[in-house]
Protein backbone atom coordinates (compact mmCIF):
# COMPACT_ATOMS: atom_id res chain seq x y z
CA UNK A 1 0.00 0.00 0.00
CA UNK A 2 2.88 2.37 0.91
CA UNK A 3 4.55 2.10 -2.28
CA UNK A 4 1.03 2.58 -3.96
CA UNK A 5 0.25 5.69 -2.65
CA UNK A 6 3.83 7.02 -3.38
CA UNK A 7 3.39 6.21 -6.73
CA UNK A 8 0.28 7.83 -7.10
CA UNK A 9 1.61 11.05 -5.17
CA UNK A 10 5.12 10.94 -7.68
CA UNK A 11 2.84 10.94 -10.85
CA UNK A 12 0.37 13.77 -9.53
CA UNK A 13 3.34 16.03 -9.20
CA UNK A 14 5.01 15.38 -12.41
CA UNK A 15 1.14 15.97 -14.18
CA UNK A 16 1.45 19.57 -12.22
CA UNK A 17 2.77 22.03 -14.68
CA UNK A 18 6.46 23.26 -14.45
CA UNK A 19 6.89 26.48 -12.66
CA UNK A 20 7.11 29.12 -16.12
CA UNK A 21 8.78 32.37 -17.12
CA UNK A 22 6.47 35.15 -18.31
CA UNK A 23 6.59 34.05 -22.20
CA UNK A 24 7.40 37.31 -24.38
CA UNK A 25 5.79 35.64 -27.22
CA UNK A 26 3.49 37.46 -29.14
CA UNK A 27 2.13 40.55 -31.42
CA UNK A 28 4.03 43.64 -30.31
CA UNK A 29 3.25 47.10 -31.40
CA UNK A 30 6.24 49.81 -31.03
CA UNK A 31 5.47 52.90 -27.93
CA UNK A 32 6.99 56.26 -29.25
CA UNK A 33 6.73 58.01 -25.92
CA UNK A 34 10.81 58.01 -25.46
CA UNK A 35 12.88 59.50 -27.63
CA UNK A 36 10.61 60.26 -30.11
CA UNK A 37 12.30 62.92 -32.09
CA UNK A 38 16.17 60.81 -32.35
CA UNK A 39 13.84 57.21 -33.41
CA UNK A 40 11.02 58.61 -35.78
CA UNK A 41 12.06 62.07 -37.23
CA UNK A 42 15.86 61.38 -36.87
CA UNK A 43 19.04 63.07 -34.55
CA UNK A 44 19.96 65.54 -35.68
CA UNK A 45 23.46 66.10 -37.54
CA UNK A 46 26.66 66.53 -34.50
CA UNK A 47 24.23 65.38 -31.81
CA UNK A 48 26.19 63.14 -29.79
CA UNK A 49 25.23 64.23 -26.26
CA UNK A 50 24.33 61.06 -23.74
CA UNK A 51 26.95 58.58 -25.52
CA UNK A 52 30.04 57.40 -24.14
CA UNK A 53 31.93 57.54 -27.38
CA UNK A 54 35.56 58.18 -28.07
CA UNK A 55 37.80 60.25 -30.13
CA UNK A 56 37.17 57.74 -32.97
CA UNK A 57 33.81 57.23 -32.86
CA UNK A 58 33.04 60.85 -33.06
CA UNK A 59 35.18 61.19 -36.20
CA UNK A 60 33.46 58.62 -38.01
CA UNK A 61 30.25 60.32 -37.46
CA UNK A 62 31.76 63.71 -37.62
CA UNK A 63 32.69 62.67 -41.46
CA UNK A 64 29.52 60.74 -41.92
CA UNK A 65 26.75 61.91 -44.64
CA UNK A 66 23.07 60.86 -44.44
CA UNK A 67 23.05 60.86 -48.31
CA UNK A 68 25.23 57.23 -47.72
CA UNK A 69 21.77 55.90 -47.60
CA UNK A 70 20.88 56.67 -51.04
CA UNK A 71 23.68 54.24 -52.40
CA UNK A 72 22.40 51.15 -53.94
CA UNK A 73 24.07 49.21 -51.40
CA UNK A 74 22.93 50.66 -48.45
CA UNK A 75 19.42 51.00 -49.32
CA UNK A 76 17.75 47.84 -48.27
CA UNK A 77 20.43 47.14 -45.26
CA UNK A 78 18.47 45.95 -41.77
CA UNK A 79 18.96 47.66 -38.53
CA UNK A 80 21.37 45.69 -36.82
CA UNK A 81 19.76 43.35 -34.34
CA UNK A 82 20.68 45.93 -31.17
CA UNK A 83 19.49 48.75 -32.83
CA UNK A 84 16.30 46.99 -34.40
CA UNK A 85 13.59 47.08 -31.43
CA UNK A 86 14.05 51.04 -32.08
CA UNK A 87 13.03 50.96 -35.74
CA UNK A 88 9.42 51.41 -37.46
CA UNK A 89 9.89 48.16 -35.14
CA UNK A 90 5.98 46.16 -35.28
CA UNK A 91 7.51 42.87 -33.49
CA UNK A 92 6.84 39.35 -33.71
CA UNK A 93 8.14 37.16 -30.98
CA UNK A 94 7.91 33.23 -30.85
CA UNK A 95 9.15 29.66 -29.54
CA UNK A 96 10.33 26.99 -31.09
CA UNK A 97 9.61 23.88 -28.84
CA UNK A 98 10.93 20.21 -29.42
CA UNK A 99 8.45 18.19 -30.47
CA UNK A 100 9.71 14.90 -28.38
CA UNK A 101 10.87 16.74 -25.28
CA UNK A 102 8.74 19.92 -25.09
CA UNK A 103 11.85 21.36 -24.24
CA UNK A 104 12.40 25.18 -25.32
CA UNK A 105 15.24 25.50 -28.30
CA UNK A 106 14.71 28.88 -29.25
CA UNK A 107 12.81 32.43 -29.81
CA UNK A 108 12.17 33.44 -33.02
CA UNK A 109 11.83 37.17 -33.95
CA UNK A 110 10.61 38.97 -36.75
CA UNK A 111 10.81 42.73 -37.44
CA UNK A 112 8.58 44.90 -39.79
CA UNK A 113 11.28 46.92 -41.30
CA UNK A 114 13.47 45.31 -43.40
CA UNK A 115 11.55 42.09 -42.13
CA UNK A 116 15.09 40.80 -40.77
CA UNK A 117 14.46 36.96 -38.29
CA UNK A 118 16.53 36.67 -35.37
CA UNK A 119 17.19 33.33 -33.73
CA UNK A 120 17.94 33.93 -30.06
CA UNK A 121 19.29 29.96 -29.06
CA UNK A 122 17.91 28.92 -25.44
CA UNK A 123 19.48 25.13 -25.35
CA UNK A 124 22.67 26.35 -24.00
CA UNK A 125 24.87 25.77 -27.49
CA UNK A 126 27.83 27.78 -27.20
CA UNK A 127 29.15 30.81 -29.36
CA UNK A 128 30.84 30.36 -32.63
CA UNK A 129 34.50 31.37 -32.91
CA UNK A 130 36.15 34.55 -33.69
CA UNK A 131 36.66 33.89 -37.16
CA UNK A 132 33.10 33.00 -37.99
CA UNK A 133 31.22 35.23 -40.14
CA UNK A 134 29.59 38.23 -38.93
CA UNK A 135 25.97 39.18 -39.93
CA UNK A 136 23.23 41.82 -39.37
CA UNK A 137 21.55 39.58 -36.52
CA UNK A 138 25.01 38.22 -34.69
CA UNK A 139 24.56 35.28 -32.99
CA UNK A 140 22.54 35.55 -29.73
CA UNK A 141 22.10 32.90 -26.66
CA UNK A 142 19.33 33.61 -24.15
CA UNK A 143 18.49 32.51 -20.46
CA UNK A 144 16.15 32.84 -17.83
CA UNK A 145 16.98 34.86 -14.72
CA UNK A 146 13.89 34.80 -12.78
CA UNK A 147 11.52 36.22 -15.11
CA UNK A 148 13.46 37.68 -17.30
CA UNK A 149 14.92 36.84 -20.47
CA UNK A 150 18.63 37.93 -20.49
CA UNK A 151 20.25 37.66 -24.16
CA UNK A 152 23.86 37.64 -25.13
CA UNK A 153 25.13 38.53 -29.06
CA UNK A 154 28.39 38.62 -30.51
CA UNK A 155 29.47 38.47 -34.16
CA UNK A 156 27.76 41.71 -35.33
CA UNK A 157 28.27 43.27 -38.43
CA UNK A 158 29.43 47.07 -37.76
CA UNK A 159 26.30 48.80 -36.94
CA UNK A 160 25.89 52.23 -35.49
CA UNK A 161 24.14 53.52 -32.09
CA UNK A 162 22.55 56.74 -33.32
CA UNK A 163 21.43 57.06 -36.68
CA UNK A 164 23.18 60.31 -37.33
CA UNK A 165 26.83 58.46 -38.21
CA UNK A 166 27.69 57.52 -34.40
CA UNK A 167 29.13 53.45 -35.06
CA UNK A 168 29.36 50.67 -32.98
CA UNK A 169 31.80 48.68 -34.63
CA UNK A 170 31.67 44.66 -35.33
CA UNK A 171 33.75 44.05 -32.02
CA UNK A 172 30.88 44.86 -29.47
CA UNK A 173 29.29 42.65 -27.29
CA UNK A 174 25.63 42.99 -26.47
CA UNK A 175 23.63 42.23 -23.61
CA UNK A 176 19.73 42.31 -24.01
CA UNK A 177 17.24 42.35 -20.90
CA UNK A 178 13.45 41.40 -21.77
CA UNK A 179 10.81 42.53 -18.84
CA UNK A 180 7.15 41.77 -19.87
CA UNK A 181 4.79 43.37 -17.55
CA UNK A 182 0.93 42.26 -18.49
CA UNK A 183 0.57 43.95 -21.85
CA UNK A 184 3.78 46.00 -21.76
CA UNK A 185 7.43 44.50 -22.72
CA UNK A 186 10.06 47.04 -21.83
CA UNK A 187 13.60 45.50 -24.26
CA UNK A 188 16.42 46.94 -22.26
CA UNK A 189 19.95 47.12 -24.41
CA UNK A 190 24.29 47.33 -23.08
CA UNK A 191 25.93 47.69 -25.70
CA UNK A 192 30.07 47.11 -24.94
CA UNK A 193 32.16 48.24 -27.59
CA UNK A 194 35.93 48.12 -26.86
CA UNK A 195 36.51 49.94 -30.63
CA UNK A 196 34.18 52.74 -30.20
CA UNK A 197 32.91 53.31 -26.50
CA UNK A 198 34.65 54.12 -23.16
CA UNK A 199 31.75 53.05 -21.15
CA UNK A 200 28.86 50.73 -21.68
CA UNK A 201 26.03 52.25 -23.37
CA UNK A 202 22.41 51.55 -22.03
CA UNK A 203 18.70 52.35 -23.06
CA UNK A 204 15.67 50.83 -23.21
CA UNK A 205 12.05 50.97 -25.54
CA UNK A 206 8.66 49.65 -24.90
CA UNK A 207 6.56 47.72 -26.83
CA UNK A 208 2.74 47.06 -25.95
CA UNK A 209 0.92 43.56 -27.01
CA UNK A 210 -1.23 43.78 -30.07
CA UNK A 211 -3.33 41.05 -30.63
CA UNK A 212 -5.03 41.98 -33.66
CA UNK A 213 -1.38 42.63 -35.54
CA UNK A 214 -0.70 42.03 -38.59
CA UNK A 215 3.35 42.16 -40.30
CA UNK A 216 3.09 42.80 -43.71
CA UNK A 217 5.36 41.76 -46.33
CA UNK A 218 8.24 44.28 -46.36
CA UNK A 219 10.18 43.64 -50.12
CA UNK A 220 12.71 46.03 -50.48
CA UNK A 221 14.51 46.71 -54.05
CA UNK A 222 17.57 48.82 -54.78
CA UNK A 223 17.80 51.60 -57.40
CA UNK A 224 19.67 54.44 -58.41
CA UNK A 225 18.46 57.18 -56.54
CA UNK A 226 21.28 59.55 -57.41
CA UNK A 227 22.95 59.67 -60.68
CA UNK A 228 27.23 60.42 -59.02
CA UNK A 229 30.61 59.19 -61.30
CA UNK A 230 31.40 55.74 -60.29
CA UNK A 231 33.01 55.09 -56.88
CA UNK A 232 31.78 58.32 -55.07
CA UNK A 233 30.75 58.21 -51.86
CA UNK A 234 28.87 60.88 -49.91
CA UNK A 235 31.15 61.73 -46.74
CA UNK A 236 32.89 65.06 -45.09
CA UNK A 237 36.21 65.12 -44.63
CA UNK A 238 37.97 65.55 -41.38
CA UNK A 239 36.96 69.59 -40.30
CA UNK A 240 34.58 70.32 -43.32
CA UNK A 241 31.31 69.38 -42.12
CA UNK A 242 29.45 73.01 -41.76
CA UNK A 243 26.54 71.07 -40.39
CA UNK A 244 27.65 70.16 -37.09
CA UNK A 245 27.12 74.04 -35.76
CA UNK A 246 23.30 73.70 -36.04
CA UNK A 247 22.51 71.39 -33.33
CA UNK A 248 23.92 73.65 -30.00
CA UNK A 249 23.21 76.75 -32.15
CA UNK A 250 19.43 76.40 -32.29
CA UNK A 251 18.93 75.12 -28.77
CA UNK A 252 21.60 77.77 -27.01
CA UNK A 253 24.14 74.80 -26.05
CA UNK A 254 27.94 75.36 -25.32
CA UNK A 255 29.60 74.35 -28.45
CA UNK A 256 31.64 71.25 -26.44
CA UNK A 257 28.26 69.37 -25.09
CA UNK A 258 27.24 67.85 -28.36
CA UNK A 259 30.60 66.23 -28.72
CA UNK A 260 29.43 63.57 -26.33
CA UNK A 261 31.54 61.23 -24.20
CA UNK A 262 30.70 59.25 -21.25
CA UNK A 263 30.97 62.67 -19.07
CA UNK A 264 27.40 63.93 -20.56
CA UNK A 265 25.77 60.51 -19.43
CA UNK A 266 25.49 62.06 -15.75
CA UNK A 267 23.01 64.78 -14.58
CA UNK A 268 26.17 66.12 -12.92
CA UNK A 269 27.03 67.51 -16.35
CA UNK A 270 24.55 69.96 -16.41
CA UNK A 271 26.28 71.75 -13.67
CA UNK A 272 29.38 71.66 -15.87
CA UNK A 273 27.29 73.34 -18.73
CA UNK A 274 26.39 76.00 -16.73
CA UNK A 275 30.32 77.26 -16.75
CA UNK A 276 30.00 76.97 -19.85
CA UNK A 277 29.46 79.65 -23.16
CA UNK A 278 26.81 79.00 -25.52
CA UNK A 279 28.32 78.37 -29.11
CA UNK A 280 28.50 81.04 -31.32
């Protein structure tokens, strides 16, 4: 009898379902109400302020020209997986599942823009060598800490940080954090980038669950948008670029705060700017 009833207690338990993470599958509609202006309008041009970039990084997007992106080559390029979620970014999130185990492999994603899939591995495979290629996605490895989903992606193409020129070059190492609350799932982003940043850089966007969703197709085609002699490509050289004066000219900044650097990160800056004269 004792054995019976231990039998029937061991099988109850194991037909009691395993304690779950809060699943971030799902429709997911973009939420605009941070940083509005730098992700739908654009940055504007010399606008660096908040990043902890270096000397280098600030002459790569001090040389940088937004007609790049009328290039054949460049037109139908993805956002690089870390800058994706803060895109024209209507998300798709799902699981893949084996079918003998019910063990979790994977998440899926799919973006609207560009419609690039992401494969975010969850069966503890490890990272590909240094020498393997490099893509738009990387390669990204998830786990569960508590409930949330912490993601780790290396072998990035070089991407960029702020869509006005600032990089982050194909060396960087990104950690993602995703938080669902109810109908809300806040994607919080470090980017470490040993080329291109002194400090790590963090921020975060919301998304907010959309049931009635639906991705379309997004087929992208290159053309000739600008007739230019053959191997020209829009840039500045070093010192030329008259439009980096606008930016701390129309809002009455000193002419040193839009250079960035991790130093403007901290609300203790402010008091700094205060010593300072407004550019001329």
């Amino acid at each position: 009898m004792h054995y019976r009833i231990t039998g029937l207690l061991l099988a109850a338990m194991f037909a009691l379902p395993a304690a779950a993470q809060l699943d971030p599958s799902g429709e997911w509609a973009p939420l605009f109400h941070e940083d509005f202006p730098e992700r739908i309008p654009g940055p504007e041009i010399g606008d660096y302020l908040g990043l902890p970039i270096n000397a280098a990084a600030r002459l790569r997007a001090d040389t940088w020209d937004a007609s790049l992106l009328t290039l054949p080559e460049h037109q139908c390029k993805p956002h690089p997986s870390d800058y994706a979620w803060r895109g024209p970014a209507n998300l798709r999130i799902w699981k893949e599942v084996d079918r003998e185990t019910q063990q979790l492999i994977a998440y899926h994603t799919h973006i609207s823009w560009q419609a690039p899939e992401r494969i975010i591995w969850m069966d503890g495979r490890p990272h590909p060598p240094d020498y393997a290629p490099h893509t738009w996605q990387g390669f990204s490895t998830g786990k569960w800490e508590g409930d949330i989903l912490t993601i780790t992606t290396d072998h990035l193409k070089n991407g960029w940080i702020r869509r006005n020129g600032v990089p982050r070059s194909d060396r960087a190492t990104v950690t993602e954090h995703l938080l669902r609350h109810g109908n809300i799932l806040t994607v919080v982003v470090i980017v470490n980038d040993p080329v291109y940043l002194t400090e790590p850089f963090i921020r975060s966007t919301d998304f907010q669950a959309d049931e009635r969703q639906q991705i379309a197709p997004y087929p992208c085609e290159a053309v000739v948008e600008v007739v230019r002699p053959k191997g020209e490509v829009p840039s500045h050289l070093p010192g030329t670029n008259t439009f980096l004066t606008e930016f701390p000219k129309k809002y009455d900044l000193p002419a040193e705060a839009p250079r960035g650097g991790a130093e403007t990160m901290y609300p203790e800056y402010r008091l700094k700017m205060k010593q300072m004269k407004p550019a001329k």
